[in-house]
Protein backbone atom coordinates (compact mmCIF):
# COMPACT_ATOMS: atom_id res chain seq x y z
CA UNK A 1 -20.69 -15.58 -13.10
CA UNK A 2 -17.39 -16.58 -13.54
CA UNK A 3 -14.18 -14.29 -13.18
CA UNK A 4 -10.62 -14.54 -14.82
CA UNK A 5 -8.14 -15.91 -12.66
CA UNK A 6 -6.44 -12.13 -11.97
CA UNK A 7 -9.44 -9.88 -12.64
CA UNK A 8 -6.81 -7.02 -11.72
CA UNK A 9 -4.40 -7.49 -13.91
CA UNK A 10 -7.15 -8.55 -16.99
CA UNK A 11 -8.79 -5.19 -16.19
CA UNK A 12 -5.58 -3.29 -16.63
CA UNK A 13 -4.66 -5.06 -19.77
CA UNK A 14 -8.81 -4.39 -21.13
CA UNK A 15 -7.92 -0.63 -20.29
CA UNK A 16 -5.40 -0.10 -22.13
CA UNK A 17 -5.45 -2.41 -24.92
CA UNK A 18 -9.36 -2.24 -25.43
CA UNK A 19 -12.26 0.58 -26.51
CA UNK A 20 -14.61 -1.19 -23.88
CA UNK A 21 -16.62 0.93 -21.38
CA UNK A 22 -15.79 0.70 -17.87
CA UNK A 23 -18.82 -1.05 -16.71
CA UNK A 24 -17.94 -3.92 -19.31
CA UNK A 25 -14.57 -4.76 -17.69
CA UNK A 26 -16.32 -4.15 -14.13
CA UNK A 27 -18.85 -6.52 -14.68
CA UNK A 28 -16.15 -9.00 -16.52
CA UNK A 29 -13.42 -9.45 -14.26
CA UNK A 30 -15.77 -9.06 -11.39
CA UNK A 31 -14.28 -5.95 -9.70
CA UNK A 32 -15.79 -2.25 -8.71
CA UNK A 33 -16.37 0.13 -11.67
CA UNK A 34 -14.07 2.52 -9.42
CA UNK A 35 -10.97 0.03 -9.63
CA UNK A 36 -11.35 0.38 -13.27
CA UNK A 37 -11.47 4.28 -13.18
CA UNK A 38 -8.44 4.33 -10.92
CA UNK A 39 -6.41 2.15 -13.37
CA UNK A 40 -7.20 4.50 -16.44
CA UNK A 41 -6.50 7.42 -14.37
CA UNK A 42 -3.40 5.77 -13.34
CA UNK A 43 -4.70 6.87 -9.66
CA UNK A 44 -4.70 2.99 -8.03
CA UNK A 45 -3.16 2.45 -5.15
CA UNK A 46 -1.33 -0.16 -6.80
CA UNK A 47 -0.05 -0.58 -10.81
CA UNK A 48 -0.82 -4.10 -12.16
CA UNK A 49 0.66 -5.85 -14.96
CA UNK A 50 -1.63 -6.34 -17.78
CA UNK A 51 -2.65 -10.24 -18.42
CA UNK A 52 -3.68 -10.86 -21.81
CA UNK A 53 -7.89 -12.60 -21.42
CA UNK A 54 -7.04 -13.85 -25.14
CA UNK A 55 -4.10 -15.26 -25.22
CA UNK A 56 -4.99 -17.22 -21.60
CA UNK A 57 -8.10 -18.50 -23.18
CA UNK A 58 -10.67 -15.99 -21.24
CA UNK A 59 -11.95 -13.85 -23.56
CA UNK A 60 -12.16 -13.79 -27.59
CA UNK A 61 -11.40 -11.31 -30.05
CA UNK A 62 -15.20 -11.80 -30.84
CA UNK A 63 -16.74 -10.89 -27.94
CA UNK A 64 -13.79 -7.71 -27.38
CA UNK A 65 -15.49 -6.37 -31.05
CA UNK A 66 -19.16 -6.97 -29.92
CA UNK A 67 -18.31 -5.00 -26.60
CA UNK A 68 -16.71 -2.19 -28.22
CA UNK A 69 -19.59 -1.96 -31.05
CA UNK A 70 -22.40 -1.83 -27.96
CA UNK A 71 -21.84 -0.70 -24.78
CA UNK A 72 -24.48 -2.38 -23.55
CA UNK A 73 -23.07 -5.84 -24.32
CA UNK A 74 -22.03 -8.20 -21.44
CA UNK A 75 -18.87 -9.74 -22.23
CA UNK A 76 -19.26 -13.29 -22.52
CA UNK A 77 -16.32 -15.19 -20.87
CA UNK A 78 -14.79 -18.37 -22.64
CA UNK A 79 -13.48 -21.72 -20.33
CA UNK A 80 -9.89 -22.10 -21.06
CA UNK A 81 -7.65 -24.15 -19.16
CA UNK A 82 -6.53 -22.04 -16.65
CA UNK A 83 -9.72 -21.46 -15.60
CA UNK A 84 -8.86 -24.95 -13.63
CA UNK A 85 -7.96 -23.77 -10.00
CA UNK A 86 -5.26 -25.92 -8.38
CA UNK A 87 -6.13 -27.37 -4.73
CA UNK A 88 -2.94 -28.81 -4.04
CA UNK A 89 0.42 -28.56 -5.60
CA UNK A 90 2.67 -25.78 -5.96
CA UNK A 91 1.45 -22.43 -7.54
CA UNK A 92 1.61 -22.47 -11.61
CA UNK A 93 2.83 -19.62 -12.80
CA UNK A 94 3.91 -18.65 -16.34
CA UNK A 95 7.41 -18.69 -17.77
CA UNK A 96 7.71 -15.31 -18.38
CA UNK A 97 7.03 -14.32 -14.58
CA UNK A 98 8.98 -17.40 -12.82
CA UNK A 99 12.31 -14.80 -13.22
CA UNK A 100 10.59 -12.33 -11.35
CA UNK A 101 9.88 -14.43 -8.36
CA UNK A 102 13.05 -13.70 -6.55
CA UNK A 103 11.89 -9.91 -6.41
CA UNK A 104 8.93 -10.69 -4.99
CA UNK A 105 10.10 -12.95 -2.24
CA UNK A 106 12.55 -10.35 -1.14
CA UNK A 107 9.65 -7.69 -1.12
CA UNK A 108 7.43 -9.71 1.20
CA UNK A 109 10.96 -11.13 3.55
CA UNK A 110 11.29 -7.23 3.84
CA UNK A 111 7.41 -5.79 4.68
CA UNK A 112 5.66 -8.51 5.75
CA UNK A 113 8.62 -10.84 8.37
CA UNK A 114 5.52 -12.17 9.65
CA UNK A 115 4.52 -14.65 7.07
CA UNK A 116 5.24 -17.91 7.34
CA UNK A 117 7.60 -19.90 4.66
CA UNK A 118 4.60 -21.88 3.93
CA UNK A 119 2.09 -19.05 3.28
CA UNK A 120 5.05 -17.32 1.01
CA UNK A 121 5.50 -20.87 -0.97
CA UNK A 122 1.71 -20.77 -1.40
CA UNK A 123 1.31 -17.30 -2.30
CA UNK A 124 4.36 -17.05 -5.07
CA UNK A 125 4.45 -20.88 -5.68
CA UNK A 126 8.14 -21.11 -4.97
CA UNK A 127 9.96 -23.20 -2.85
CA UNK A 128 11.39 -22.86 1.23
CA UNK A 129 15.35 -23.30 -0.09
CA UNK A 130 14.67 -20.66 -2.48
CA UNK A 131 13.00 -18.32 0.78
CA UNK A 132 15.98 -19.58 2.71
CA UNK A 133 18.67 -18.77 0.28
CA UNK A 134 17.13 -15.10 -0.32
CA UNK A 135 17.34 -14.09 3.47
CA UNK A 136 20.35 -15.61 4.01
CA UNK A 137 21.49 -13.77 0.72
CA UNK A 138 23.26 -16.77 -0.81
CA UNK A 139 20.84 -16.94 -3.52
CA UNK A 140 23.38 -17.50 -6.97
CA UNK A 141 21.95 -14.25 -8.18
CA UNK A 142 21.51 -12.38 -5.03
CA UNK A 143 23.50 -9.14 -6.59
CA UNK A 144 20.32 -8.80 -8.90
CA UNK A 145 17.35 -9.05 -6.58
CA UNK A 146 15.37 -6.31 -5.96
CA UNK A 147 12.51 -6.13 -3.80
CA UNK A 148 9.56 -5.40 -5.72
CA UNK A 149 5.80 -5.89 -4.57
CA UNK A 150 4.24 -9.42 -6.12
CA UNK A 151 0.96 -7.50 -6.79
CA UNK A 152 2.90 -5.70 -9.22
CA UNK A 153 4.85 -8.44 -10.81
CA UNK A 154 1.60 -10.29 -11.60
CA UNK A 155 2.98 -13.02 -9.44
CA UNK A 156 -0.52 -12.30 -7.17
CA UNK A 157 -3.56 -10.85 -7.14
CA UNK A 158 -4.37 -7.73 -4.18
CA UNK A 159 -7.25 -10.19 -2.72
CA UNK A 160 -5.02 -12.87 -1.85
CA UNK A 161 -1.81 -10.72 -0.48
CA UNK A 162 -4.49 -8.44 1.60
CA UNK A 163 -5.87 -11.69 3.07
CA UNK A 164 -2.13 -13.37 4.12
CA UNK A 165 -1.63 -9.81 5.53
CA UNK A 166 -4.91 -10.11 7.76
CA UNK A 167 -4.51 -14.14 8.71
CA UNK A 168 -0.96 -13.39 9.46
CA UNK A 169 -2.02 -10.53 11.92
CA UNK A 170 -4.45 -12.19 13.28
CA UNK A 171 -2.39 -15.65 13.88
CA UNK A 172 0.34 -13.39 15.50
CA UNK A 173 -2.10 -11.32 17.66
CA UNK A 174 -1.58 -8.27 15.99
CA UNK A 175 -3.73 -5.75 16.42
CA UNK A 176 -3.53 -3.24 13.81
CA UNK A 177 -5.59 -0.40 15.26
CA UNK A 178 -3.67 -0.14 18.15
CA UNK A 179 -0.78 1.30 17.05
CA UNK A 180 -2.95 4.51 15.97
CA UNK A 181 -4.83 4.54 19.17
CA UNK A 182 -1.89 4.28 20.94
CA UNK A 183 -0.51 7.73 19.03
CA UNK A 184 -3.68 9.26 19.15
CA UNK A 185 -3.89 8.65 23.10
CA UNK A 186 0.00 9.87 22.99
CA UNK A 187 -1.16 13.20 21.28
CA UNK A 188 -3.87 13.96 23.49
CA UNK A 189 -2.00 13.96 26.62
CA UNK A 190 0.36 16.13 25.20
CA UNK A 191 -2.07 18.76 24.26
CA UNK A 192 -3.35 18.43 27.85
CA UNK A 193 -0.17 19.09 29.13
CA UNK A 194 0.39 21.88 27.27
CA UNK A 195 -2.71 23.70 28.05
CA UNK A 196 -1.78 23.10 31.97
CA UNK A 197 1.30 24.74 31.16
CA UNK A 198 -0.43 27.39 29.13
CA UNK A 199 -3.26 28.30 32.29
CA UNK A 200 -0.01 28.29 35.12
CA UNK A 201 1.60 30.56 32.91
CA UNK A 202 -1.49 32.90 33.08
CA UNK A 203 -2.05 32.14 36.47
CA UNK A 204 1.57 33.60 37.42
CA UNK A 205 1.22 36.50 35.48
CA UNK A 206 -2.39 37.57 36.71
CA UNK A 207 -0.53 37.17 40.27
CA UNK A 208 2.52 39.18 38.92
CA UNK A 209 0.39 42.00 37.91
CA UNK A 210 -1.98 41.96 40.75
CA UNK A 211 0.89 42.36 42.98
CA UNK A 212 2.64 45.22 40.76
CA UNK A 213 5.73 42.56 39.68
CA UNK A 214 7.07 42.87 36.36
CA UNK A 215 9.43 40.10 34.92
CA UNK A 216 11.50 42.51 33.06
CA UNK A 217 13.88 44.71 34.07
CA UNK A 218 12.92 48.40 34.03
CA UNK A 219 15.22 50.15 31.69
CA UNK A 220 16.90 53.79 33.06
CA UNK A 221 15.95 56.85 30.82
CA UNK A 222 18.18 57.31 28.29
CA UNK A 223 19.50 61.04 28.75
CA UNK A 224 22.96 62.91 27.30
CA UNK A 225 24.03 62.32 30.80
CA UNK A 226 23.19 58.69 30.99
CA UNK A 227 24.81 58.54 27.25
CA UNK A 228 28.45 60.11 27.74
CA UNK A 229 28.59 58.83 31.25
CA UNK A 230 28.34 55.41 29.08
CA UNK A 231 30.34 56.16 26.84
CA UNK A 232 33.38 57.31 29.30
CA UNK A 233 33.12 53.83 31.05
C-alpha cells in the first residue's frame, strides 16, 4: 500500500487537524500506532511539522469525512504528483521551506561533521557553495541562521536522517557501542578499586585492634585540676 511522501509529518498534521482514530493515520501514512500516540501526547522524541495530505494531492476531504464517520474505514489514498519520487536531480522541496534550509544545514555541520557534502546536498536538496558558505560563515545572511534539526523543519523525514547517521558511521568506522562499553568497563574498575581499598582498610584495622593500637589519640580526663591548670597556661 502506498505511503505519503513524509508519513511523519502527514500524521502530525491528521492529529491535529482531523477526528480520525489512531489506527486510521497508522495504517495511512504507514507508521506504528505508537508514533501516532506519541505525537498527540506531544511525548515524541521529535516534533514534526504538519504537511497538509490535501492540499499535496494525498488524501481528499472525502475520504477525511468517511474516516471520521467510521472508524473502521481504511483511508483510501489519492495519486497526486508528488507521489513521483525523484531518482536523480536535486531534492524538490516546497517554497515555503527552501528559507528554512540554511537552519538545517547548520544543525547537521554542527551534530553530525561526519557527513559528507554530498549526502547533506542529497538529504536537504541544497547545494555544496551553500554548505561551504555556512561553515565558513560567509553565508549573506549568516547573522540569522540558527541551527535547527531538518526533521523538524519538514526539510526530512526521521527514516532518512537515522539512515545517513548509520551509513555515515559505518563508512567512518564508527562504532557506536563502544563508547558505552568503554564507560561501562571504566566504571567497573573503579568500583573494584574501591572495594580493594575498602577490604585494606578493614584489614588494618582488624590488625590495629588485634594488637591493642588505636588511631586516635587518647584524650586526658578532664578534671578542675586539668581545667584551671589550662586555663593558667
Amino acid at each position: 500500500m502506498a505511503t505519503p511522501l513524509m508519513p511523519h509529518a502527514t500524521a502530525a498534521w491528521l492529529v491535529d487537524n482531523t477526528g480520525l482514530a489512531f489506527p486510521q493515520i497508522a495504517e495511512f501514512c504507514g507508521i506504528h500506532i505508537l508514533e501516532v500516540q506519541a505525537m498527540a501526547d506531544e511525548t515524541a522524541g521529535s516534533k514534526y511539522t504538519g504537511r497538509d495530505p490535501v492540499q499535496a494531492g494525498e488524501l481528499t476531504n472525502e475520504e477525511i469525512e468517511k474516516g471520521q464517520a467510521d472508524e473502521d474505514y481504511v483511508l483510501v489514498m489519492s495519486v497526486g504528483p508528488e507521489q513521483v519520487r525523484r531518482t536523480k536531480g536535486p531534492r524538490y522541496t516546497p517554497v515555503s521551506k527552501r528559507q528554512d534550509k540554511p537552519d538545517g544545514i547548520a544543525w547537521l555541520l554542527k551534530n553530525h561533521p561526519e557527513f559528507s557534502d554530498g549526502a547533506i546536498c542529497k538529504l536537504i536538496g541544497t547545494t555544496r557553495n551553500t554548505i561551504n558558505a555556512i561553515r565558513d560563515r560567509t553565508h549573506w545572511n549568516i547573522a540569522e541562521i540558527q541551527p535547527k534539526d531538518p526533521v523538524t523543519l519538514g526539510l526530512a523525514s526521521q527514516r532518512e536522517l537515522d539512515a545517513l547517521v548509520a551509513k555515515a558511521a559505518k563508512k567512518a568506522g564508527i562504532d557506536t557501542a563502544a563508547p558505552e562499553d568503554a564507560k561501562l568497563g571504566s566504571d567497573r574498575e573503579k568500583l573494584i578499586e574501591e572495594l580493594h581499598a575498602e577490604r585494606e582498610e578493614e584489614k588494618r584495622a582488624a590488625e590495629a585492634a588485634a594488637n591493642g593500637e588505636t588511631e586516635e589519640e587518647e584524650k586526658p580526663e578532664l578534671t578542675a585540676e586539668t581545667l584551671f591548670k589550662k586555663d593558667g597556661e
